[in-house]
Structures are given as structure tokens and as C-alpha cells.
N, C-alpha and C. Protein backbone atom coordinates (compact mmCIF):
# COMPACT_ATOMS: atom_id res chain seq x y z
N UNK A 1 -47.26 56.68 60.09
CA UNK A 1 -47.09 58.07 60.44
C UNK A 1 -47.38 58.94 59.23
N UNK A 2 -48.33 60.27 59.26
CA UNK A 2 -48.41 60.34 58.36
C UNK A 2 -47.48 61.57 57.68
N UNK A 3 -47.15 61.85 56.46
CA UNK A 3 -46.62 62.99 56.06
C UNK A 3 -47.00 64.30 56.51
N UNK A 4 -46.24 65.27 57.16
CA UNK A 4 -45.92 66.83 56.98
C UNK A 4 -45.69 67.55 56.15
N UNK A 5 -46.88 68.58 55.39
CA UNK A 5 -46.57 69.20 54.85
C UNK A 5 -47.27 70.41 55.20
N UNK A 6 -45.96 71.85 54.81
CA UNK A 6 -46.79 73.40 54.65
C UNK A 6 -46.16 74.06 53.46
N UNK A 7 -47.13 74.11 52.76
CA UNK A 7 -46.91 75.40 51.90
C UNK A 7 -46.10 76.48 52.27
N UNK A 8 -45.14 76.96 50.96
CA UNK A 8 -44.28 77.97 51.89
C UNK A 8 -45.56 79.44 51.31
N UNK A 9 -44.93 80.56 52.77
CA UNK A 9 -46.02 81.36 52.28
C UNK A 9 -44.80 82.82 52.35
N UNK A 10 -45.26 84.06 52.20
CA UNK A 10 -44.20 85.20 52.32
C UNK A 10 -43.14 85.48 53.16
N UNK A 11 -43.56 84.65 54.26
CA UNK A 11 -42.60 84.62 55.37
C UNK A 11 -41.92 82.87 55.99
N UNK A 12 -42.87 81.83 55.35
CA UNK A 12 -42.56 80.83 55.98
C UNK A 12 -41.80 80.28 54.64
N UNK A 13 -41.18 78.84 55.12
CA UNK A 13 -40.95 78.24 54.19
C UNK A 13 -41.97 76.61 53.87
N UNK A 14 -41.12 76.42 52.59
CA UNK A 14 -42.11 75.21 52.26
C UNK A 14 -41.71 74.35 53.21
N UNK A 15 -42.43 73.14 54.03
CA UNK A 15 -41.73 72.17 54.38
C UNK A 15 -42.51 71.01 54.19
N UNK A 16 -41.63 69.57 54.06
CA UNK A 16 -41.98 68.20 53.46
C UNK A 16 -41.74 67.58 54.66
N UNK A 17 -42.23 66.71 55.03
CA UNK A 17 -41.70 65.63 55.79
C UNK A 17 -42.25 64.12 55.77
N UNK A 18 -41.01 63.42 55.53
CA UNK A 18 -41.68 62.07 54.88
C UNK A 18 -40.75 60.55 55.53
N UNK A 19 -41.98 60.44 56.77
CA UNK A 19 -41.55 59.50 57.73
C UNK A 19 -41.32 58.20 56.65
N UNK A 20 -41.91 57.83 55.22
CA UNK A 20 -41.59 56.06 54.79
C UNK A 20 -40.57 56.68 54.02
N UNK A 21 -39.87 57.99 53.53
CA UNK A 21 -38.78 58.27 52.84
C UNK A 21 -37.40 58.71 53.35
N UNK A 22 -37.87 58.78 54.82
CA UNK A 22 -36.53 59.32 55.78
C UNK A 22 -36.46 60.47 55.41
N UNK A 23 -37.45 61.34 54.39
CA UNK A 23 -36.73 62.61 53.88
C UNK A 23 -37.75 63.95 54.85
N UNK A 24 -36.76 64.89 54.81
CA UNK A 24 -37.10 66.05 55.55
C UNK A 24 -36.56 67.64 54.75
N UNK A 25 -37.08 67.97 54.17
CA UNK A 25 -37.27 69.02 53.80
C UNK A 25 -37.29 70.54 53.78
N UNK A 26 -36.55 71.52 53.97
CA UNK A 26 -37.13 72.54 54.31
C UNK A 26 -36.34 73.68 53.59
N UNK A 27 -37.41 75.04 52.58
CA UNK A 27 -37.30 75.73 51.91
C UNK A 27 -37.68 76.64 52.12
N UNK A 28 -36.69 78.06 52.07
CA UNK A 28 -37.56 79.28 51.59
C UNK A 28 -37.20 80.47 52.55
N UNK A 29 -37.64 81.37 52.91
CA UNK A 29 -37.39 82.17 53.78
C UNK A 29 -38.68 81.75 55.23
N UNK A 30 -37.35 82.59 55.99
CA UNK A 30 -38.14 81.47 57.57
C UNK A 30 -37.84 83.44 58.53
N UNK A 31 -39.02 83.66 58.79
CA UNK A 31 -39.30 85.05 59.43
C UNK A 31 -40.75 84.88 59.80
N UNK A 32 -41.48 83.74 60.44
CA UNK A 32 -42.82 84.17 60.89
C UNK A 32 -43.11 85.03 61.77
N UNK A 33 -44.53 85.54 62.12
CA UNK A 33 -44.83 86.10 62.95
C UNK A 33 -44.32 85.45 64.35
N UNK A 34 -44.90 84.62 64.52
CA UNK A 34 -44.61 83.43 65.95
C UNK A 34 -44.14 82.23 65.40
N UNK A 35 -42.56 82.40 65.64
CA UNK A 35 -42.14 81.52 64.80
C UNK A 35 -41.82 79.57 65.79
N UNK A 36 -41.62 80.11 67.12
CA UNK A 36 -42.39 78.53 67.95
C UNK A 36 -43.64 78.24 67.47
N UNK A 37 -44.89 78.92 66.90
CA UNK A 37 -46.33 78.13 66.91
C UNK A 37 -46.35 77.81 65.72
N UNK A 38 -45.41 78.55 64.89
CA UNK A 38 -45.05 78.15 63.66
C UNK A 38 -44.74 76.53 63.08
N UNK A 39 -43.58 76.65 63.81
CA UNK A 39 -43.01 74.94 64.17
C UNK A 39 -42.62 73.66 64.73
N UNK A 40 -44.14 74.52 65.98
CA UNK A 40 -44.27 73.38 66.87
C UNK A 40 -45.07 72.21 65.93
N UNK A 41 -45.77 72.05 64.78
CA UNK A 41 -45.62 70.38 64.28
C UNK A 41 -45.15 70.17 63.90
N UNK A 42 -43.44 70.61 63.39
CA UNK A 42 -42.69 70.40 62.69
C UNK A 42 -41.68 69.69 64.15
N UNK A 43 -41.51 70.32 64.85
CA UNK A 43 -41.21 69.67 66.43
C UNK A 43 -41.61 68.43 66.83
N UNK A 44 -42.70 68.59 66.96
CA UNK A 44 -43.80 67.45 67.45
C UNK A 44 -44.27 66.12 66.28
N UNK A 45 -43.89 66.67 64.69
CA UNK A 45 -43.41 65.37 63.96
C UNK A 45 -42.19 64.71 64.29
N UNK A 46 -40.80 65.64 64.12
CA UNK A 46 -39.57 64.88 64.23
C UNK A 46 -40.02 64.24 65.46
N UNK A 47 -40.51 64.46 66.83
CA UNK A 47 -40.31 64.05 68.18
C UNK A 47 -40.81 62.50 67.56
N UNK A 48 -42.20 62.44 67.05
CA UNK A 48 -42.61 61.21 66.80
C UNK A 48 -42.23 60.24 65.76
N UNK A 49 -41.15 61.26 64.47
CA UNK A 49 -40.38 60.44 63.66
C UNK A 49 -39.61 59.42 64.62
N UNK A 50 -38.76 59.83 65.28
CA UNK A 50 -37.54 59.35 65.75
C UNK A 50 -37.95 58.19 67.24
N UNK A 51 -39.36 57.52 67.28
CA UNK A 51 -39.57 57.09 67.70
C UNK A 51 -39.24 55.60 66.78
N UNK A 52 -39.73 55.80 66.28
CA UNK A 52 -39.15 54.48 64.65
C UNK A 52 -38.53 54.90 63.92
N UNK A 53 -37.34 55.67 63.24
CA UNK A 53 -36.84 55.95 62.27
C UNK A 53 -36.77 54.92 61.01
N UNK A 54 -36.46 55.97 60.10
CA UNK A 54 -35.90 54.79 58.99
C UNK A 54 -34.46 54.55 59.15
N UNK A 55 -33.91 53.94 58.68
CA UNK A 55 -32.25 53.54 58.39
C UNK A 55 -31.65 54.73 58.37
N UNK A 56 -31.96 55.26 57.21
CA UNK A 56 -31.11 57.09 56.59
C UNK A 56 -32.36 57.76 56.62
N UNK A 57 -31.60 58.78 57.32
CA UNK A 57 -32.34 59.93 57.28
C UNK A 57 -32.22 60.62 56.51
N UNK A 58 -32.36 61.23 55.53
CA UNK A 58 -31.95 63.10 54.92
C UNK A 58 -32.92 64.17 55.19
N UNK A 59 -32.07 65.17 55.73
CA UNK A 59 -32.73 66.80 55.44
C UNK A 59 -31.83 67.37 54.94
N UNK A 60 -33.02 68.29 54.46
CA UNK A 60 -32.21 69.65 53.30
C UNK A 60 -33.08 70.53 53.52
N UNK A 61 -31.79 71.61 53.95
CA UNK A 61 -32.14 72.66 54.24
C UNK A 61 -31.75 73.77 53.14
N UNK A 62 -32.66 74.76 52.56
CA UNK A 62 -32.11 75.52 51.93
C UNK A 62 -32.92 76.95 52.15
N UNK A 63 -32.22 77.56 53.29
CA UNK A 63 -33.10 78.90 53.92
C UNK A 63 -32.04 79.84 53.35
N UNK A 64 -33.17 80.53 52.34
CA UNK A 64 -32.76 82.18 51.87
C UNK A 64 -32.43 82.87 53.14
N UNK A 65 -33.39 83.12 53.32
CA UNK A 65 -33.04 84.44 54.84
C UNK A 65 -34.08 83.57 56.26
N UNK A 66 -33.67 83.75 57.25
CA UNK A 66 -33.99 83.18 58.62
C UNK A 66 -33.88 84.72 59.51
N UNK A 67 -34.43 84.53 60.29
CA UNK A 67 -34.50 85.67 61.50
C UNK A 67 -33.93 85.64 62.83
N UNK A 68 -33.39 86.04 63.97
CA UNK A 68 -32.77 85.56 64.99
C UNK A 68 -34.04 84.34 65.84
N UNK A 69 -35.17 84.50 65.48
CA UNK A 69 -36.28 83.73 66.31
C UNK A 69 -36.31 82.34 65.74
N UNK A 70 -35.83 82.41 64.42
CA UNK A 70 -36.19 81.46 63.48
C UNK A 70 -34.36 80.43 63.83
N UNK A 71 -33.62 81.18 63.76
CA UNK A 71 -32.00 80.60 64.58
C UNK A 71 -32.18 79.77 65.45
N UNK A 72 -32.97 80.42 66.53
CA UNK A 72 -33.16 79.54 67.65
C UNK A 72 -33.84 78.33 67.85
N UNK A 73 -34.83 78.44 66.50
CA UNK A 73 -35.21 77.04 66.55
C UNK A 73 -34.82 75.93 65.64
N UNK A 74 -34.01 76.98 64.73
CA UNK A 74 -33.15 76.05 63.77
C UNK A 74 -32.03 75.16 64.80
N UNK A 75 -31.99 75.65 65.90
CA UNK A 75 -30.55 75.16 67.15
C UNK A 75 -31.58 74.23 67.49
N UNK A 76 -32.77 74.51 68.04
CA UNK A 76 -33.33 72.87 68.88
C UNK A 76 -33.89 72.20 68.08
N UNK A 77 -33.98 72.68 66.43
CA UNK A 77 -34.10 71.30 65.18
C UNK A 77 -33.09 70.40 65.33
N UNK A 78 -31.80 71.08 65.20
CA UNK A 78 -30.32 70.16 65.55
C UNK A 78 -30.15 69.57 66.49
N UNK A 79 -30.60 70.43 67.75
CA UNK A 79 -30.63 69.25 68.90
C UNK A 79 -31.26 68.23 69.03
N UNK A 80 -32.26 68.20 68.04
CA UNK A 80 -33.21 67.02 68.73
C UNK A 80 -32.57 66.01 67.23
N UNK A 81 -32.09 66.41 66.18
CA UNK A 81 -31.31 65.84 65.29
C UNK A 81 -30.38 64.65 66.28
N UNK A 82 -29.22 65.76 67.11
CA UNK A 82 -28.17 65.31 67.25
C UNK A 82 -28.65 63.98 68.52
N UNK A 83 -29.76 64.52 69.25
CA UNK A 83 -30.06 63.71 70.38
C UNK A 83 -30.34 61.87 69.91
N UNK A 84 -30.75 62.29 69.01
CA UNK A 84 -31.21 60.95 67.58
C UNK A 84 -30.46 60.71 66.95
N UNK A 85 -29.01 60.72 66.75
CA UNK A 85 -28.21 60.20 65.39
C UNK A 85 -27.78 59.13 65.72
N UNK A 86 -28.06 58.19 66.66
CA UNK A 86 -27.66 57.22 67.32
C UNK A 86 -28.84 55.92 66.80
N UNK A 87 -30.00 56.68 66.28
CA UNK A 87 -31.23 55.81 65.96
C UNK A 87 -31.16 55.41 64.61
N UNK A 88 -30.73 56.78 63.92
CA UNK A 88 -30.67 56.52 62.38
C UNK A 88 -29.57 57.51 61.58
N UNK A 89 -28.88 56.76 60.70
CA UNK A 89 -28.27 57.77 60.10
C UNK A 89 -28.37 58.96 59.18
N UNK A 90 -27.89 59.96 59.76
CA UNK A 90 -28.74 61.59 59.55
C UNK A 90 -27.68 62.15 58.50
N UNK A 91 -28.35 62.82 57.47
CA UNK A 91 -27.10 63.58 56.53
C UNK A 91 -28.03 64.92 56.39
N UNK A 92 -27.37 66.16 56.42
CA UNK A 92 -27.83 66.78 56.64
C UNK A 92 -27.41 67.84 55.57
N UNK A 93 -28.60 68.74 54.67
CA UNK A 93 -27.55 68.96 53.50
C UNK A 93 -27.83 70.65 53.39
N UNK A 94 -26.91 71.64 53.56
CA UNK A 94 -27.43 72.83 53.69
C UNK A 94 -27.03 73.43 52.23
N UNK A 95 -28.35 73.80 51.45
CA UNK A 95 -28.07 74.03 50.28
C UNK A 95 -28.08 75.87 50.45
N UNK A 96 -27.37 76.34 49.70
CA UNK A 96 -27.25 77.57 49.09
C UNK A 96 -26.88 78.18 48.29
N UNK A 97 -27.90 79.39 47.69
CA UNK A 97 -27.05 80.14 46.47
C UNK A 97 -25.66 80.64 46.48
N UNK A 98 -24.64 81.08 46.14
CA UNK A 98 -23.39 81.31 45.88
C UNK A 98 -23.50 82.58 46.00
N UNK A 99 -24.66 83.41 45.86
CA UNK A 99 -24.75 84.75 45.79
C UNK A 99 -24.78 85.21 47.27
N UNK A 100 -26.01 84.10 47.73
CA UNK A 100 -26.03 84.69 49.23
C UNK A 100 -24.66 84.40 50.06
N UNK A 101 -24.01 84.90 50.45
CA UNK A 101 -23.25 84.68 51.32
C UNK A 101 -23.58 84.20 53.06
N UNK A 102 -24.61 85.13 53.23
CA UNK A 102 -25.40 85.06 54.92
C UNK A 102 -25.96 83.37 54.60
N UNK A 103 -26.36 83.31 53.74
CA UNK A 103 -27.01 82.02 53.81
C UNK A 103 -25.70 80.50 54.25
N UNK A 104 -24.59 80.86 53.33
CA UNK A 104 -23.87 80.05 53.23
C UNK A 104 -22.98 80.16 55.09
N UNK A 105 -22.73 81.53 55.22
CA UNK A 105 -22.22 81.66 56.45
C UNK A 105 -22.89 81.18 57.50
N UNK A 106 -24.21 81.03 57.63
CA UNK A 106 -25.41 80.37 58.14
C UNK A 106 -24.87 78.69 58.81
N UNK A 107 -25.01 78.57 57.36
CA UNK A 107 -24.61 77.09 57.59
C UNK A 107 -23.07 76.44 58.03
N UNK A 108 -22.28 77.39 57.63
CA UNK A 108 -20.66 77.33 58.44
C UNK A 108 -20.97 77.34 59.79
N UNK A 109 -21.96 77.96 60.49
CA UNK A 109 -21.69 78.20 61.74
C UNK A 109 -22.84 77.23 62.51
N UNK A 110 -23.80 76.89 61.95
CA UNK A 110 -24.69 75.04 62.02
C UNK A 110 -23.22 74.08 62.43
N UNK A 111 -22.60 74.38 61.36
CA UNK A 111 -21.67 72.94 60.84
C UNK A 111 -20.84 73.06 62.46
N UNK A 112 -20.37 74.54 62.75
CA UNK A 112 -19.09 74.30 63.69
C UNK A 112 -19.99 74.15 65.21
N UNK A 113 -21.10 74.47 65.39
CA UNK A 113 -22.49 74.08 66.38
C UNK A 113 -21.98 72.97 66.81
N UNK A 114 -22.74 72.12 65.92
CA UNK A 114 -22.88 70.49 65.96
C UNK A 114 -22.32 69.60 65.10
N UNK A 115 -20.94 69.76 65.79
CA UNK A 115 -19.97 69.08 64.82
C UNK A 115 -19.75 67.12 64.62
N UNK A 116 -21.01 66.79 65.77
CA UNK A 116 -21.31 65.29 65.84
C UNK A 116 -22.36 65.24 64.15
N UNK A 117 -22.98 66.47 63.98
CA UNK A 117 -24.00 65.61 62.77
C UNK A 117 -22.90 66.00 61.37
N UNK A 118 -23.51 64.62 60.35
CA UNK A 118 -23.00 65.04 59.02
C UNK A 118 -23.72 65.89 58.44
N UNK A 119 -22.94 67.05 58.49
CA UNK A 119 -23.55 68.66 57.31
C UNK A 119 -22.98 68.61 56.83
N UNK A 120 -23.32 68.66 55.49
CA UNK A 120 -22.93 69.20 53.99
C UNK A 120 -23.14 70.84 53.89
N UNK A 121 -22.16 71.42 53.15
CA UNK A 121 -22.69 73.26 52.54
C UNK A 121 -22.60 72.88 51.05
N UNK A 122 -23.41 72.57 50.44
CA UNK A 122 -24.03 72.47 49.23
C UNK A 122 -24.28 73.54 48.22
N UNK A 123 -23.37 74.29 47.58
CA UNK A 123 -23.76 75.14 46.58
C UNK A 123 -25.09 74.65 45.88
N UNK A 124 -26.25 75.78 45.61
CA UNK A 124 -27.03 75.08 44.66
C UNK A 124 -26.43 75.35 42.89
N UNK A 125 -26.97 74.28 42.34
CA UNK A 125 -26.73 74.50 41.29
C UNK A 125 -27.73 74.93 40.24
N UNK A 126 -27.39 76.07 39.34
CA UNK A 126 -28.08 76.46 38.51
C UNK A 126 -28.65 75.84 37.42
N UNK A 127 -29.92 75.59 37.24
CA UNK A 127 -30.41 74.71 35.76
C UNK A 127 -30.39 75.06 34.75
């Protein structure tokens, strides 16, 4: 399977996806124009990750700012997470600055969503 990747651009974020590393990726501010055509291969990878998983999974999420369009598909990322945690084990790590608050509140309300997956709220740390 091969790797997913997009450059993050003014509105999107970066994203990685790495079916022989279990790792999944995703950075940056998330406000596209069309934000389904946006991440329908980001959809349509996980669909075909989770046909073979690896053992452990990880994603990390660390979204500055998201949009209500961009919410909604952050909800059927999780669902199709949660529909799969039975295949492989999923840790799920929501990183954020300390400054942002929306960001961190973001992820409080992921966590109380889908309280079957393991989320982390991950302060980032400064280098």
C-alpha cells in the first residue's frame, strides 16, 4: 500500500500516512475550500488501510484552527477509526499549543465523542 502524502498549504494541513509504520499524521490548519474533496483520499486510504492493518496504529493530530466543515469530517475520521479498533490497536494523540485553548477544547470534546478510542490531549512541547 502505498504512502499518503499532502503538503500542508494556507488552508490545508500537512498530512502523512504510512500504511508499513501504522503512523498517521495530521498538521496544521484545516479550512479548505471543499473540504470532502479535500479528504476524500485521506478517506479512501484509511478505508483501504484497515483492510490489513498493522498491530499499532498511531495518529497525531495537531490542528491549529479547523472549520465547522472540517469538524464534520474530523467526526467520520473517528468513526471509521472507532469502526476499526477491533483490527488494530489505535492511540490517538491530539497535540496542542497551551496557548490555543479552542484547539485544546477541540480535542476535550473528540475525547468525550468517542470515548471507545484511546485519545491523548498532548500539550506540545516547546524546543
Amino acid at each position: 500500500m502505498k504512502e499518503l502524502r499532502i503538503e500542508a498549504s494556507q488552508y490545508t494541513p500537512q498530512i502523512s500516512m504510512d500504511a508499513q509504520k501504522g503512523i498517521i499524521e495530521i498538521a496544521g490548519k484545516s479550512y479548505p475550500e471543499n473540504t470532502f474533496e479535500f479528504y476524500k483520499p485521506v478517506i479512501e486510504w484509511l478505508e483501504e488501510y484497515f483492510i490489513n492493518p498493522q498491530q499499532d496504529t498511531a495518529v497525531n493530530m495537531e490542528i491549529v484552527y479547523f472549520n465547522s466543515s472540517s469538524s464534520k469530517l474530523f467526526f467520520d475520521f473517528f468513526d471509521i477509526l472507532e469502526e476499526n479498533q477491533d483490527k488494530t490497536k489505535i492511540t490517538i494523540n491530539w497535540i496542542y499549543d497551551k496557548e490555543n485553548e479552542s484547539a485544546k477544547e477541540a480535542g476535550e470534546e473528540f475525547q468525550e465523542d468517542f470515548e471507545s478510542l484511546e485519545m491523548n490531549l498532548q500539550e506540545k512541547t516547546k524546543i
